[in-house]
PDB file of N, CA and C in Angstrom:
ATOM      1  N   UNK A   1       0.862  -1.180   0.000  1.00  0.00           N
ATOM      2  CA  UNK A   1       0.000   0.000   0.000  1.00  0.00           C
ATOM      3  C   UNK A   1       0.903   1.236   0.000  1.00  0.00           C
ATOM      4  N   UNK A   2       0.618   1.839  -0.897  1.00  0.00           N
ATOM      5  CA  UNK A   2       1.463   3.311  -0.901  1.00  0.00           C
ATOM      6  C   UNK A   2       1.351   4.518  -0.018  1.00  0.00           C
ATOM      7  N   UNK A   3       2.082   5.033   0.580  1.00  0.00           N
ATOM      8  CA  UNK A   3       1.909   5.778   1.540  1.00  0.00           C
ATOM      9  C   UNK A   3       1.199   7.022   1.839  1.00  0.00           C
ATOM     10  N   UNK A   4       1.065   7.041   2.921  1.00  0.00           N
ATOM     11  CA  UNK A   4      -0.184   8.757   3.605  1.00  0.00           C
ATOM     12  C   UNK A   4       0.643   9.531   4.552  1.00  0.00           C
ATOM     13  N   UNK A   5       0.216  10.279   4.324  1.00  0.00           N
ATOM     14  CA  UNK A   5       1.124  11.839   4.913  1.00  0.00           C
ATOM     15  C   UNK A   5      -0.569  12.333   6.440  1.00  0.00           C
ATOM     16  N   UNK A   6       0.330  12.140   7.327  1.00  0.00           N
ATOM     17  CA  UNK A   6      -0.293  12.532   8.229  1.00  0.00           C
ATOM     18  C   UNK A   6      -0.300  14.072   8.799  1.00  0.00           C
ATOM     19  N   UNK A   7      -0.917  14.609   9.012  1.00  0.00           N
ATOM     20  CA  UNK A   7      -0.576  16.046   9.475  1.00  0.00           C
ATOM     21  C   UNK A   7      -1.402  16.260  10.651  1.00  0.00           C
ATOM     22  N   UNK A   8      -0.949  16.808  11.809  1.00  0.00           N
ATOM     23  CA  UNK A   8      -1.073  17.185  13.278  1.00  0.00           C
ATOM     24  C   UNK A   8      -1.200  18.889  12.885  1.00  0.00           C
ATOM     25  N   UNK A   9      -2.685  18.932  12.771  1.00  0.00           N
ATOM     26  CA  UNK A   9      -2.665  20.603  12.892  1.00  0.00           C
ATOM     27  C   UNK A   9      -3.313  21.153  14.212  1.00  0.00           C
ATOM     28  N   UNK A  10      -2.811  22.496  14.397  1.00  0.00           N
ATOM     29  CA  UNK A  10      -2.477  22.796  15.508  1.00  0.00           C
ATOM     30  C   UNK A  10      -3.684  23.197  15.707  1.00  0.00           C
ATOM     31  N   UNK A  11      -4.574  23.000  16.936  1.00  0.00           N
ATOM     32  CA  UNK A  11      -5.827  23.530  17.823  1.00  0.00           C
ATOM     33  C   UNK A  11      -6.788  22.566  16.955  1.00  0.00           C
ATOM     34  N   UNK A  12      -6.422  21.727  16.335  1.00  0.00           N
ATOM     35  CA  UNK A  12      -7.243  21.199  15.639  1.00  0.00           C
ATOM     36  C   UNK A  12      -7.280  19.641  14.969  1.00  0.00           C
ATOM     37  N   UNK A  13      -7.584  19.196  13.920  1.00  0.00           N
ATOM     38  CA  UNK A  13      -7.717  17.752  13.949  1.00  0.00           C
ATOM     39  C   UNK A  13      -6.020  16.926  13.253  1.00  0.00           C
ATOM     40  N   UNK A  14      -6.524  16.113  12.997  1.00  0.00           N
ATOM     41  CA  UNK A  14      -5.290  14.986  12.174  1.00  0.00           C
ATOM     42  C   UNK A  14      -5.709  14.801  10.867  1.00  0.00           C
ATOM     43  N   UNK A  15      -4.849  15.269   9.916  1.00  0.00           N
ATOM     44  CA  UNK A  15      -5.347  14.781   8.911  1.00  0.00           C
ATOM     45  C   UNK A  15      -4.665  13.977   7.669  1.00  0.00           C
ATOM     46  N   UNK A  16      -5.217  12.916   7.504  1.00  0.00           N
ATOM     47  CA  UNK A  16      -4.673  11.986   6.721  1.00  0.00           C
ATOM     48  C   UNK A  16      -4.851  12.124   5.310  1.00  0.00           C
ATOM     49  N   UNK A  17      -4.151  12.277   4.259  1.00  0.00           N
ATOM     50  CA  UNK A  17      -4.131  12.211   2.754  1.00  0.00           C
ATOM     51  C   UNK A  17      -3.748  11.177   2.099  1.00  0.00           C
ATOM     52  N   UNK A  18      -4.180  11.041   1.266  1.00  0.00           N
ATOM     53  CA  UNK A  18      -3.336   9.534   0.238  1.00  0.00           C
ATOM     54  C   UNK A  18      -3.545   8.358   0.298  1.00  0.00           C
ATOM     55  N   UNK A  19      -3.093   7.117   0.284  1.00  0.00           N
ATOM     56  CA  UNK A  19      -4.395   5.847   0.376  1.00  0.00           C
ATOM     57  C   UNK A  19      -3.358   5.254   1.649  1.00  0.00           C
ATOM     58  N   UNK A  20      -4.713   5.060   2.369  1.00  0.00           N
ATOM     59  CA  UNK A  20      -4.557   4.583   3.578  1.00  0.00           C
ATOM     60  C   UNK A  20      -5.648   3.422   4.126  1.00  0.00           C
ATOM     61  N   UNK A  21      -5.858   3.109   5.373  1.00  0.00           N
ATOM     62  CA  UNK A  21      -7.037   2.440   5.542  1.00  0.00           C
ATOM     63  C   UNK A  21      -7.260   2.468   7.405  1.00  0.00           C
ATOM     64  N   UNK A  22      -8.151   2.827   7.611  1.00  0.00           N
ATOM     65  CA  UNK A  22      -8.576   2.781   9.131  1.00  0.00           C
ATOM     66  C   UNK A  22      -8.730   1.728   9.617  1.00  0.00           C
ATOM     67  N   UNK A  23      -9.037   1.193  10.743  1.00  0.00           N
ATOM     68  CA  UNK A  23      -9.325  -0.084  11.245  1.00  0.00           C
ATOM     69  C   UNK A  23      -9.745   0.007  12.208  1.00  0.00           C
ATOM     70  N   UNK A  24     -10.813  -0.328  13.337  1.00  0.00           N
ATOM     71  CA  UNK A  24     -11.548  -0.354  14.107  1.00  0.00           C
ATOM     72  C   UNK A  24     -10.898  -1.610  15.060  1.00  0.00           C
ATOM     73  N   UNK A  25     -10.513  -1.107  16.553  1.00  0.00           N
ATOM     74  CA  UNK A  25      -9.845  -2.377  17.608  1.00  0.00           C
ATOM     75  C   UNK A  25      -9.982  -3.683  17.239  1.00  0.00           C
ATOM     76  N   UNK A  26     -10.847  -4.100  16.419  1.00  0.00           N
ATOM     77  CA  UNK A  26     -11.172  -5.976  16.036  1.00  0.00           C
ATOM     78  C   UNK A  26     -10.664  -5.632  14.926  1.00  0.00           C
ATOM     79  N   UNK A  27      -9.658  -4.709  13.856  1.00  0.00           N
ATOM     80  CA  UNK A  27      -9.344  -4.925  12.375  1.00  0.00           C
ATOM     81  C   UNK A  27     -10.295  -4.933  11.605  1.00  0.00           C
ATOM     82  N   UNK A  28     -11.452  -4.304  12.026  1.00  0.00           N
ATOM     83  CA  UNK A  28     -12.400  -4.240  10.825  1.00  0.00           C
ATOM     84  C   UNK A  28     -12.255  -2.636  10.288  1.00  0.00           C
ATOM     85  N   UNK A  29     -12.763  -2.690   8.904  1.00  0.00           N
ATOM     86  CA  UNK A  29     -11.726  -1.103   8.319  1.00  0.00           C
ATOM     87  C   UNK A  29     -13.006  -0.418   8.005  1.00  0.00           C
ATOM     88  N   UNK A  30     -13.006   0.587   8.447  1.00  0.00           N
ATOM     89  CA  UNK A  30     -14.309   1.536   8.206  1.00  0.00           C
ATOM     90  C   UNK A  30     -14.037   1.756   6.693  1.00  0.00           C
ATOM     91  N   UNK A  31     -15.230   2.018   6.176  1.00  0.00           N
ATOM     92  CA  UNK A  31     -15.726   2.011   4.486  1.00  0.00           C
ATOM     93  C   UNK A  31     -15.453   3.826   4.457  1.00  0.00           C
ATOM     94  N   UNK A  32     -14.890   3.854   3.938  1.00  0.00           N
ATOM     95  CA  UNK A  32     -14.689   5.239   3.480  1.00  0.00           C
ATOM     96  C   UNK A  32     -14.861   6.148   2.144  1.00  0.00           C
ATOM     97  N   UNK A  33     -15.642   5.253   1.760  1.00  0.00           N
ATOM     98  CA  UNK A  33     -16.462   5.805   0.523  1.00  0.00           C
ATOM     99  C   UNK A  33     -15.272   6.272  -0.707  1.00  0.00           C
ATOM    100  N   UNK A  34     -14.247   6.053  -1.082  1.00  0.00           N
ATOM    101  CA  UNK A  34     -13.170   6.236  -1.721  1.00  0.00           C
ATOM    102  C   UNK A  34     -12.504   7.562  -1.309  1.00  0.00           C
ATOM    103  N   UNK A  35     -12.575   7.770  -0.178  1.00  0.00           N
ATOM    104  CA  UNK A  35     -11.899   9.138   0.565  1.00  0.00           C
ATOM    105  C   UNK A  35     -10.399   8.866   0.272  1.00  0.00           C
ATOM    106  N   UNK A  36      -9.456   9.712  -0.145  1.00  0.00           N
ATOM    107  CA  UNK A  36      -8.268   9.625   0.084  1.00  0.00           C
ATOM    108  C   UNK A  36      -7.734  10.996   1.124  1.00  0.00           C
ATOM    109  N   UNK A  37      -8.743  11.553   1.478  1.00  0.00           N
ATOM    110  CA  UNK A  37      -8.654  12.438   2.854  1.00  0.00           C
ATOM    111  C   UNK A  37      -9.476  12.732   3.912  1.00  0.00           C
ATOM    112  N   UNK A  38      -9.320  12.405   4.798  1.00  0.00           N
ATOM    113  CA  UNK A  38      -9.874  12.469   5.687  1.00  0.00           C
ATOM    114  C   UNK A  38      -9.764  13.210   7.706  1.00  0.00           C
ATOM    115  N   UNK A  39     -10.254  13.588   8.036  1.00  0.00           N
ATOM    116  CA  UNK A  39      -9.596  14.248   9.796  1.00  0.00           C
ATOM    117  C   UNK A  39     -10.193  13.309  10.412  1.00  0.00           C
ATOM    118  N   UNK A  40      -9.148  12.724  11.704  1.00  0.00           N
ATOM    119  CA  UNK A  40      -9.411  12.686  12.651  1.00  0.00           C
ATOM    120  C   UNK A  40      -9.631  13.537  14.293  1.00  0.00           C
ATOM    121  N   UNK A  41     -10.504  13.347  14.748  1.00  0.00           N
ATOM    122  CA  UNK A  41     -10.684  14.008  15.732  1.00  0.00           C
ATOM    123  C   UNK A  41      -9.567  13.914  17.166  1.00  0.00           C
ATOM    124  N   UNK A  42      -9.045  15.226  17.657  1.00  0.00           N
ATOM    125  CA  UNK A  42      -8.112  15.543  18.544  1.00  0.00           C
ATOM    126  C   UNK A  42      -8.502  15.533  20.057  1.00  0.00           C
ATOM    127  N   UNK A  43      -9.715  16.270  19.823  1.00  0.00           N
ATOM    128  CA  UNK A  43     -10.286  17.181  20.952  1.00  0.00           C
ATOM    129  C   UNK A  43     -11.419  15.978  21.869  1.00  0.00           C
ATOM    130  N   UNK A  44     -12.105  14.979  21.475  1.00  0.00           N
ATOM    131  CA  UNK A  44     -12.776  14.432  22.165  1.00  0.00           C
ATOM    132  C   UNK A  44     -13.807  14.591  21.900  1.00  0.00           C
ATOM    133  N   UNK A  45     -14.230  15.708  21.353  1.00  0.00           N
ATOM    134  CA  UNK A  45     -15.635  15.903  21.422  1.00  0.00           C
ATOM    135  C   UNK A  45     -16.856  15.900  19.848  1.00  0.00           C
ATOM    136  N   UNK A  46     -16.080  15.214  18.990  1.00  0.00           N
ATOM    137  CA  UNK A  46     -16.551  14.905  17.822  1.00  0.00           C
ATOM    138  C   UNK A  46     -17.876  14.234  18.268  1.00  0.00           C
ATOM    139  N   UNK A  47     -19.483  14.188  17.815  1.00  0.00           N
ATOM    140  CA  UNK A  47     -19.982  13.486  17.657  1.00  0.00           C
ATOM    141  C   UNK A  47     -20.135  12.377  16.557  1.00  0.00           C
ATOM    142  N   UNK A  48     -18.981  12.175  15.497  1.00  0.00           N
ATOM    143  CA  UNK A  48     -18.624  11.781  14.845  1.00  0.00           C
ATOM    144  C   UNK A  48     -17.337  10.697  14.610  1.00  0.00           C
ATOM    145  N   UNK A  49     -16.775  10.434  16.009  1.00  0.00           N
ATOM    146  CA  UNK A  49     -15.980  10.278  15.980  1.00  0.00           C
ATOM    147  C   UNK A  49     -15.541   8.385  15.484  1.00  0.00           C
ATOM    148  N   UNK A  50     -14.372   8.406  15.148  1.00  0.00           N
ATOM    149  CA  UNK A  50     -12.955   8.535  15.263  1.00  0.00           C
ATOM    150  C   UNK A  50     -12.680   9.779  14.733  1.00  0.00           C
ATOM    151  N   UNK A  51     -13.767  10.253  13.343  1.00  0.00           N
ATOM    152  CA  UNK A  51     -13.910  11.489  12.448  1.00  0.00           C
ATOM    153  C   UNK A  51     -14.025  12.631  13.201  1.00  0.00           C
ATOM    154  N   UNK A  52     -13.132  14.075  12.595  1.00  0.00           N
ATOM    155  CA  UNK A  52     -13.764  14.933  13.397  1.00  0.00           C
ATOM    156  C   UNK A  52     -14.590  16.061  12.810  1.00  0.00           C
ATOM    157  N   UNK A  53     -15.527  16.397  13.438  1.00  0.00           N
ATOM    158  CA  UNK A  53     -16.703  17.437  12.794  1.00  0.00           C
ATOM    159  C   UNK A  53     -16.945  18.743  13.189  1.00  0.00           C
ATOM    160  N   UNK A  54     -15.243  19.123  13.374  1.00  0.00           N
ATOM    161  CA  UNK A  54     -15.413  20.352  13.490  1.00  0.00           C
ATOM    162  C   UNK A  54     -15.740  21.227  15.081  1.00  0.00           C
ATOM    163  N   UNK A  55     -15.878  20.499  16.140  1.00  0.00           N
ATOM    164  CA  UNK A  55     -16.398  20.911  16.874  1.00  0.00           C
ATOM    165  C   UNK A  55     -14.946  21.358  18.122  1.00  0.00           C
ATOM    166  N   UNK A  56     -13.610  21.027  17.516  1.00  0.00           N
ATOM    167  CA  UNK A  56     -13.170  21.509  18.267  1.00  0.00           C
ATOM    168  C   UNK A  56     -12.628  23.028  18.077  1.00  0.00           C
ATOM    169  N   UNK A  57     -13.339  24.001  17.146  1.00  0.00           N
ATOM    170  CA  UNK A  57     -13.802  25.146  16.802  1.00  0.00           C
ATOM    171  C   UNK A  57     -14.733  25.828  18.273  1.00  0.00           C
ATOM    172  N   UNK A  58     -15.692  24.750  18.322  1.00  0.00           N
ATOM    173  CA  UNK A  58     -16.049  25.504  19.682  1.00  0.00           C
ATOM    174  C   UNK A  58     -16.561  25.370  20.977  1.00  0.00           C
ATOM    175  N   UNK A  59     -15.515  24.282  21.479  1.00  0.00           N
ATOM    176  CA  UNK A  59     -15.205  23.507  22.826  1.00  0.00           C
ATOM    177  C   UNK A  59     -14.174  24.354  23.150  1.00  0.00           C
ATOM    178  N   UNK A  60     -13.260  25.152  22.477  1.00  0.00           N
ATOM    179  CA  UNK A  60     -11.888  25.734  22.936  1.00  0.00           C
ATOM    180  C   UNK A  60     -10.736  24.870  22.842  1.00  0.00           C
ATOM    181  N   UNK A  61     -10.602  24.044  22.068  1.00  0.00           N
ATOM    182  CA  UNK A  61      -9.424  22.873  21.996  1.00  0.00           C
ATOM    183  C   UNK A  61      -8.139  23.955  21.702  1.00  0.00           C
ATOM    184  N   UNK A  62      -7.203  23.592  22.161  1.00  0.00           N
ATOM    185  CA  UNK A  62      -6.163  23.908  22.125  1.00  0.00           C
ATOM    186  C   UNK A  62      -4.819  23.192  21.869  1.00  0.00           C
ATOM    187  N   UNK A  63      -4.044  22.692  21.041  1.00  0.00           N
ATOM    188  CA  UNK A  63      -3.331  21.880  21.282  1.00  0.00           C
ATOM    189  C   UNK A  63      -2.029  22.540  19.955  1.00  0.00           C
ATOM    190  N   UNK A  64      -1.017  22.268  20.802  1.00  0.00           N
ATOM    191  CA  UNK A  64      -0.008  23.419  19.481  1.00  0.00           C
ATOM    192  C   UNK A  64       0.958  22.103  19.324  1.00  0.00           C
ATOM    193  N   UNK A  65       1.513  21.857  18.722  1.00  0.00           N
ATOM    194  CA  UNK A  65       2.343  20.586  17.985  1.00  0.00           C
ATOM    195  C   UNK A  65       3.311  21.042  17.302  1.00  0.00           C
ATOM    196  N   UNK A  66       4.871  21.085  17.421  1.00  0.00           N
ATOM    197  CA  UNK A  66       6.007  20.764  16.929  1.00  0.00           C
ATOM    198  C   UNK A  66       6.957  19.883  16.799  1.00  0.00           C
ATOM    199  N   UNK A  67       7.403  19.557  14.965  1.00  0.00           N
ATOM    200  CA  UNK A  67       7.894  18.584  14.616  1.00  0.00           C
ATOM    201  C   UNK A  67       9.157  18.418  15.808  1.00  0.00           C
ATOM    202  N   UNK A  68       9.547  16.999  16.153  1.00  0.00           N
ATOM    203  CA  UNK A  68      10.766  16.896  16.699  1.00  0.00           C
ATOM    204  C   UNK A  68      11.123  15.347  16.777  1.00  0.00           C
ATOM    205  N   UNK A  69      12.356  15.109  17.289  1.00  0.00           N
ATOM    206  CA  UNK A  69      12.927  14.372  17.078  1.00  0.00           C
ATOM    207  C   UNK A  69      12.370  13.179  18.071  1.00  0.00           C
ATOM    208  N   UNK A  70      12.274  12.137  18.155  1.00  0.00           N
ATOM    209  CA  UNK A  70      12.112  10.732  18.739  1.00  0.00           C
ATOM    210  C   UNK A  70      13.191   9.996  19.652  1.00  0.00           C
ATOM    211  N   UNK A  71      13.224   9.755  20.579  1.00  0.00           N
ATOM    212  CA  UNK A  71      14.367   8.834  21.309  1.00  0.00           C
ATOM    213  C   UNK A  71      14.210   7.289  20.645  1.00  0.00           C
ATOM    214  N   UNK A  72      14.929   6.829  20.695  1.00  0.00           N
ATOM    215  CA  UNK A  72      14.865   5.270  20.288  1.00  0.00           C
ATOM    216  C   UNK A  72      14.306   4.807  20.836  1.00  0.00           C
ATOM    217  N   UNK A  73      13.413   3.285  20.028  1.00  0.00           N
ATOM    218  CA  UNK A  73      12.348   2.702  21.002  1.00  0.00           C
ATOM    219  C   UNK A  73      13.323   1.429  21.565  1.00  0.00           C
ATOM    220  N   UNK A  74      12.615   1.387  22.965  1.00  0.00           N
ATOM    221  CA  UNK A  74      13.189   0.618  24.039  1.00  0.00           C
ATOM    222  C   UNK A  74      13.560  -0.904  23.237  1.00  0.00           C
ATOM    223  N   UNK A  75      14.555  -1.525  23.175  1.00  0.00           N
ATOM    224  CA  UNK A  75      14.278  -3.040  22.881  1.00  0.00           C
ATOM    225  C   UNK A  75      13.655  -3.827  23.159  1.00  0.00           C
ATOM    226  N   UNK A  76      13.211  -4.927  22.505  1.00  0.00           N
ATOM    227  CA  UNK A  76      12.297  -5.739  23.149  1.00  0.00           C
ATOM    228  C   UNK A  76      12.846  -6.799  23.623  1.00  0.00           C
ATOM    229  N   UNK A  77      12.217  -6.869  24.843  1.00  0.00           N
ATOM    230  CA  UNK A  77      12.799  -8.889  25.102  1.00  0.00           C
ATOM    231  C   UNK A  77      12.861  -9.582  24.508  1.00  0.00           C
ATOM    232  N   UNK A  78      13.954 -10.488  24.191  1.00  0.00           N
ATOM    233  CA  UNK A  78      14.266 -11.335  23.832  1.00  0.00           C
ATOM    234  C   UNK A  78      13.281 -13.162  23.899  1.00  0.00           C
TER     235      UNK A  78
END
């Protein structure tokens, strides 16, 4: 599967471009009607959710996000 560009915008949702596929905790993949973009919700308060609908416009969400660097992930047991 070819890759999606995720974007973390700031006070506001996630948004995914390009072909991707969602999946619901049991691996079942929400139907997305041939969306190749789509937001996810940040703030909690989507009635829509995993999707978001906008509503963290006016709950007051706040959330500011800068790119940075990662520590290495821990090894795993052996």
């Amino acid at each position: 599967m070819p890759g999606a560009t995720i974007t973390i915008r700031n006070n506001a949702s996630i948004r995914i471009e390009g072909e991707f596929q969602i999946l619901d905790q049991d691996g079942k993949p929400f139907d997305l009607a041939g969306r190749t973009t789509v937001s996810l919700c940040r703030c909690g308060q989507s009635s829509n959710k995993p999707f978001c609908d906008g509503t963290h416009s006016k709950c007051g969400f706040e959330s500011l996000v800068v790119a940075r660097v990662l520590p290495p992930p821990a090894p795993k047991p052996a």
